[in-house]
N, C-alpha and C. Protein backbone atom coordinates (compact mmCIF):
# COMPACT_ATOMS: atom_id res chain seq x y z
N UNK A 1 -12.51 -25.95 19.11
CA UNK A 1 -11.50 -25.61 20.10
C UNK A 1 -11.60 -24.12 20.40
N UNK A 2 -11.61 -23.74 21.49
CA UNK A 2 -11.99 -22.44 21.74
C UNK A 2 -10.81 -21.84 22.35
N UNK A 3 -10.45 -20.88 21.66
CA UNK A 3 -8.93 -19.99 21.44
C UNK A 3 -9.01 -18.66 22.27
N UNK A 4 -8.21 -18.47 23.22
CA UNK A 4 -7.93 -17.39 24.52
C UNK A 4 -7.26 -16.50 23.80
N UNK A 5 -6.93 -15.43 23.96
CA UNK A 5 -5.67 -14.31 23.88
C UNK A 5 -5.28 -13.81 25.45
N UNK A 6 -4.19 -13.80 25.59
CA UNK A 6 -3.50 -12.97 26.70
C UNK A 6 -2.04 -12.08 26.30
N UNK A 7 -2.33 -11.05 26.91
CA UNK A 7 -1.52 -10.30 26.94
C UNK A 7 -0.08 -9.75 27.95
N UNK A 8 1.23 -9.41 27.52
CA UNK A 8 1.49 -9.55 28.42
C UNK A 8 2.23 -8.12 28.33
N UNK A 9 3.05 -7.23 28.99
CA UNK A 9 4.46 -6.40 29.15
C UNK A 9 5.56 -7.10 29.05
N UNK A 10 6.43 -7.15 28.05
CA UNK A 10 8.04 -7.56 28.39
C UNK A 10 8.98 -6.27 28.75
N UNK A 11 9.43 -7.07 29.05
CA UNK A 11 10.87 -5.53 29.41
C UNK A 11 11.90 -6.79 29.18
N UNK A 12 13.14 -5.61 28.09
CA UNK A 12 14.33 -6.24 27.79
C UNK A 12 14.43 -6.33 26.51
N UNK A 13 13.37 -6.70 26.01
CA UNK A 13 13.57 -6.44 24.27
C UNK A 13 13.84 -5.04 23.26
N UNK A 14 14.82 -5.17 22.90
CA UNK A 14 15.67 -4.10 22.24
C UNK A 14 15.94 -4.38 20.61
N UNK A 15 15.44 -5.58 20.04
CA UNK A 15 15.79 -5.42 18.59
C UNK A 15 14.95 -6.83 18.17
N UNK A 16 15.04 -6.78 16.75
CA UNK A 16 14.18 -8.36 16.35
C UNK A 16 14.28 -9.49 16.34
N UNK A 17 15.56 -9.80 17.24
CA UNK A 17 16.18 -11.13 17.41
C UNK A 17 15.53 -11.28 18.84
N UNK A 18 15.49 -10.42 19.46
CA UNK A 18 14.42 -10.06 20.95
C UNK A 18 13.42 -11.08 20.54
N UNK A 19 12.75 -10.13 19.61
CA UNK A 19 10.82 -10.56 18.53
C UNK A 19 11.17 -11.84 18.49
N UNK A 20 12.10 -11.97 17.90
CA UNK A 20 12.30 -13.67 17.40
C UNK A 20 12.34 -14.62 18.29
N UNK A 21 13.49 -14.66 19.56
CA UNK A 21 13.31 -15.67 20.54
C UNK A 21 11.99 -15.73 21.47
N UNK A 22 11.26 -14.44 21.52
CA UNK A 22 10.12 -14.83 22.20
C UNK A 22 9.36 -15.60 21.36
N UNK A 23 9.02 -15.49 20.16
CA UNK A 23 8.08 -16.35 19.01
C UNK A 23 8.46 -17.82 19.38
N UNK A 24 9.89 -17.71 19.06
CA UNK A 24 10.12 -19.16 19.35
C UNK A 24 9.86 -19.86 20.87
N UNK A 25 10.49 -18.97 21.67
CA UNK A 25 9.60 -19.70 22.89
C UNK A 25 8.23 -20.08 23.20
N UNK A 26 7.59 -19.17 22.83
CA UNK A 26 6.67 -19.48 22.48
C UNK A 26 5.74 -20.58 21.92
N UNK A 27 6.33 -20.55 20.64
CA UNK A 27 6.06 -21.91 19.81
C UNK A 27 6.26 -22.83 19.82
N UNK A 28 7.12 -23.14 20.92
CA UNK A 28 7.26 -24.08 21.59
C UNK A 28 6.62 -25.12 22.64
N UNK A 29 5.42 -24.27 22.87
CA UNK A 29 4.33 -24.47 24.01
C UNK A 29 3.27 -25.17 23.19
N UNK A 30 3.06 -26.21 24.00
CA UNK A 30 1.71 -27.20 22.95
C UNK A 30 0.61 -26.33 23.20
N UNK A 31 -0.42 -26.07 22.27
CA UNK A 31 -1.60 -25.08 22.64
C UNK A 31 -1.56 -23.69 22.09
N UNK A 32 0.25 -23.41 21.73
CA UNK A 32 -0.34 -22.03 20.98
C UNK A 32 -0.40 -22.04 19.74
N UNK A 33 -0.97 -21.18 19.23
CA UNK A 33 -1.66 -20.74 18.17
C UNK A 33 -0.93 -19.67 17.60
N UNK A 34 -0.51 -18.75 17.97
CA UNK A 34 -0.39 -17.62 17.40
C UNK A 34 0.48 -16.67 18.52
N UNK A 35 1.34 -15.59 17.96
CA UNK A 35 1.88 -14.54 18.78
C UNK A 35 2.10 -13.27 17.93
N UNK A 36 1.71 -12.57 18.60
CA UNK A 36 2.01 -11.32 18.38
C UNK A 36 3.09 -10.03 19.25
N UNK A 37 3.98 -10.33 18.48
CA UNK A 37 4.90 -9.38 19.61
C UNK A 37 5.20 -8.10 19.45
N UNK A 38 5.16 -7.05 19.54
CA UNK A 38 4.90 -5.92 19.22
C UNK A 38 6.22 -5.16 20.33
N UNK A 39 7.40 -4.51 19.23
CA UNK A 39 8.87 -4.04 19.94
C UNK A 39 8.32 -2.68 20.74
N UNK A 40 7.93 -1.96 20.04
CA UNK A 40 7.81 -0.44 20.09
C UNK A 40 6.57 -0.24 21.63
N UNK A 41 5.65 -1.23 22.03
CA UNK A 41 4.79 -1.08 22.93
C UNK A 41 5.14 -2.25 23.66
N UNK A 42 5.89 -3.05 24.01
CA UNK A 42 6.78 -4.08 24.40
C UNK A 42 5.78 -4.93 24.43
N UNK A 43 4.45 -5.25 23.86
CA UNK A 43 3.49 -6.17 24.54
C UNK A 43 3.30 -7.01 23.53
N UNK A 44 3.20 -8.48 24.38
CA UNK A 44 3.04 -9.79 23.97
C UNK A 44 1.74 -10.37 23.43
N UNK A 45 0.85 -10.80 22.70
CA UNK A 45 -0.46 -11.21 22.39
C UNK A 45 -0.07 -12.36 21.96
N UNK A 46 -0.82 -13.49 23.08
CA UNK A 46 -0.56 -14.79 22.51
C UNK A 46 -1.71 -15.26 22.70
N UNK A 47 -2.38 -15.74 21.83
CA UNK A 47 -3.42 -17.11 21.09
C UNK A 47 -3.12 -18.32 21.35
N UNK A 48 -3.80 -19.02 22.15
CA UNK A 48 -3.35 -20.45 22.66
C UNK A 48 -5.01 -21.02 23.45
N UNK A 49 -4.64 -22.29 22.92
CA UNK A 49 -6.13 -23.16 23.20
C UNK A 49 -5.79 -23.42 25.48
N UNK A 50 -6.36 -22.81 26.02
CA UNK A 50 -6.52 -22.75 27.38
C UNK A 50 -6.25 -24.27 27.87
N UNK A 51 -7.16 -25.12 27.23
CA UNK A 51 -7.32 -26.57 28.12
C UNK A 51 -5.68 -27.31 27.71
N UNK A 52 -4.62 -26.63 26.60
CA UNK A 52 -3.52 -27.60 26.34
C UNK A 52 -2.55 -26.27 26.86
N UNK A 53 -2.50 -25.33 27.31
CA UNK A 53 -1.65 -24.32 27.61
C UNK A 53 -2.15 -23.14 29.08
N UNK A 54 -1.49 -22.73 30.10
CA UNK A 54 -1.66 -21.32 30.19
C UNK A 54 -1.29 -20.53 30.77
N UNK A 55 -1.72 -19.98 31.46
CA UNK A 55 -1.10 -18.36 31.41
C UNK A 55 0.32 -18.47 31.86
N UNK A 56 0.45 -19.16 33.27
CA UNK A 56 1.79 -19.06 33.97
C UNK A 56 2.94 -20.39 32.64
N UNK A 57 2.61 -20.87 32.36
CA UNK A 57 3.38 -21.82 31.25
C UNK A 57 4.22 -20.54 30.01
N UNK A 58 3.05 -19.81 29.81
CA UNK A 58 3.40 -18.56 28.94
C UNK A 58 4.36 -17.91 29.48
N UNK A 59 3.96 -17.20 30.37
CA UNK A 59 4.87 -16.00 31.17
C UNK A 59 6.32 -17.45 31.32
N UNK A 60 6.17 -18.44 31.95
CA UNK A 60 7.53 -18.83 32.28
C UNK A 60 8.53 -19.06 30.56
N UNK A 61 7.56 -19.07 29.85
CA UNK A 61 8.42 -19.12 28.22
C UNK A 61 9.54 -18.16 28.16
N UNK A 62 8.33 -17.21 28.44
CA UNK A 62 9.12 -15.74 28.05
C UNK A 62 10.18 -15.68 29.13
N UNK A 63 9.71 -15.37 30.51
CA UNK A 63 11.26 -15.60 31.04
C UNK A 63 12.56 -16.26 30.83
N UNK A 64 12.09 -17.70 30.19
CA UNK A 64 12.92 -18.90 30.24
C UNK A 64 14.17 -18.43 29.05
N UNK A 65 13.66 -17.03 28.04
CA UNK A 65 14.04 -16.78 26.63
C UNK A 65 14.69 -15.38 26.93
N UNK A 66 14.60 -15.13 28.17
CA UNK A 66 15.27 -14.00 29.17
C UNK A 66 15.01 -12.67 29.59
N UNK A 67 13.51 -12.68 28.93
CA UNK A 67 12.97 -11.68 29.65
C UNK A 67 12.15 -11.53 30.57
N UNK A 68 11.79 -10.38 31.06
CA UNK A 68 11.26 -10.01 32.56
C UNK A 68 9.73 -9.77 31.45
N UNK A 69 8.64 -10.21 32.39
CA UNK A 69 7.14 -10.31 32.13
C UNK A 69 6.42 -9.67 33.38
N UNK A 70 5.29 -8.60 33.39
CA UNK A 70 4.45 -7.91 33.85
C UNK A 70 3.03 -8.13 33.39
C-alpha cells in the first residue's frame, strides 16, 4: 500500500484540545494512517493511503472540527 503525506496550514488552533479534535477528525477518515499536528507552526502532516482517502476529504475533516485550512 503506498502511503502519501500532505500538508496543510490551520488557523484557529490555540491549545491541545485544538491538537486533539483535529487527530480525531482525522482518524476518522478510512485511509489514514497517521497525523502529525504541530501547535506552534500550525501545520497539519497527514499520512493516508491516496486510493481509500484524499486531499479535499482531509481539508473538509479539518474544517468539519472547526477550523479554517490553507
Amino acid at each position: 500500500m503506498a502511503q502519501t503525506t500532505a500538508s496543510f496550514m490551520v488557523d484557529g488552533m490555540t491549545c491541545d484540545g485544538c491538537v486533539s479534535a483535529i487527530k480525531r477528525a482525522l482518524a476518522a477518515i478510512d485511509g489514514v494512517d497517521s497525523t502529525d499536528v504541530n501547535l506552534a507552526t500550525r501545520e497539519v502532516k497527514v499520512t493516508y493511503d491516496p486510493t481509500r482517502a484524499g486531499v479535499s476529504s482531509l481539508q473538509n475533516a479539518i474544517r468539519g472540527a472547526g477550523y479554517e485550512v490553507s
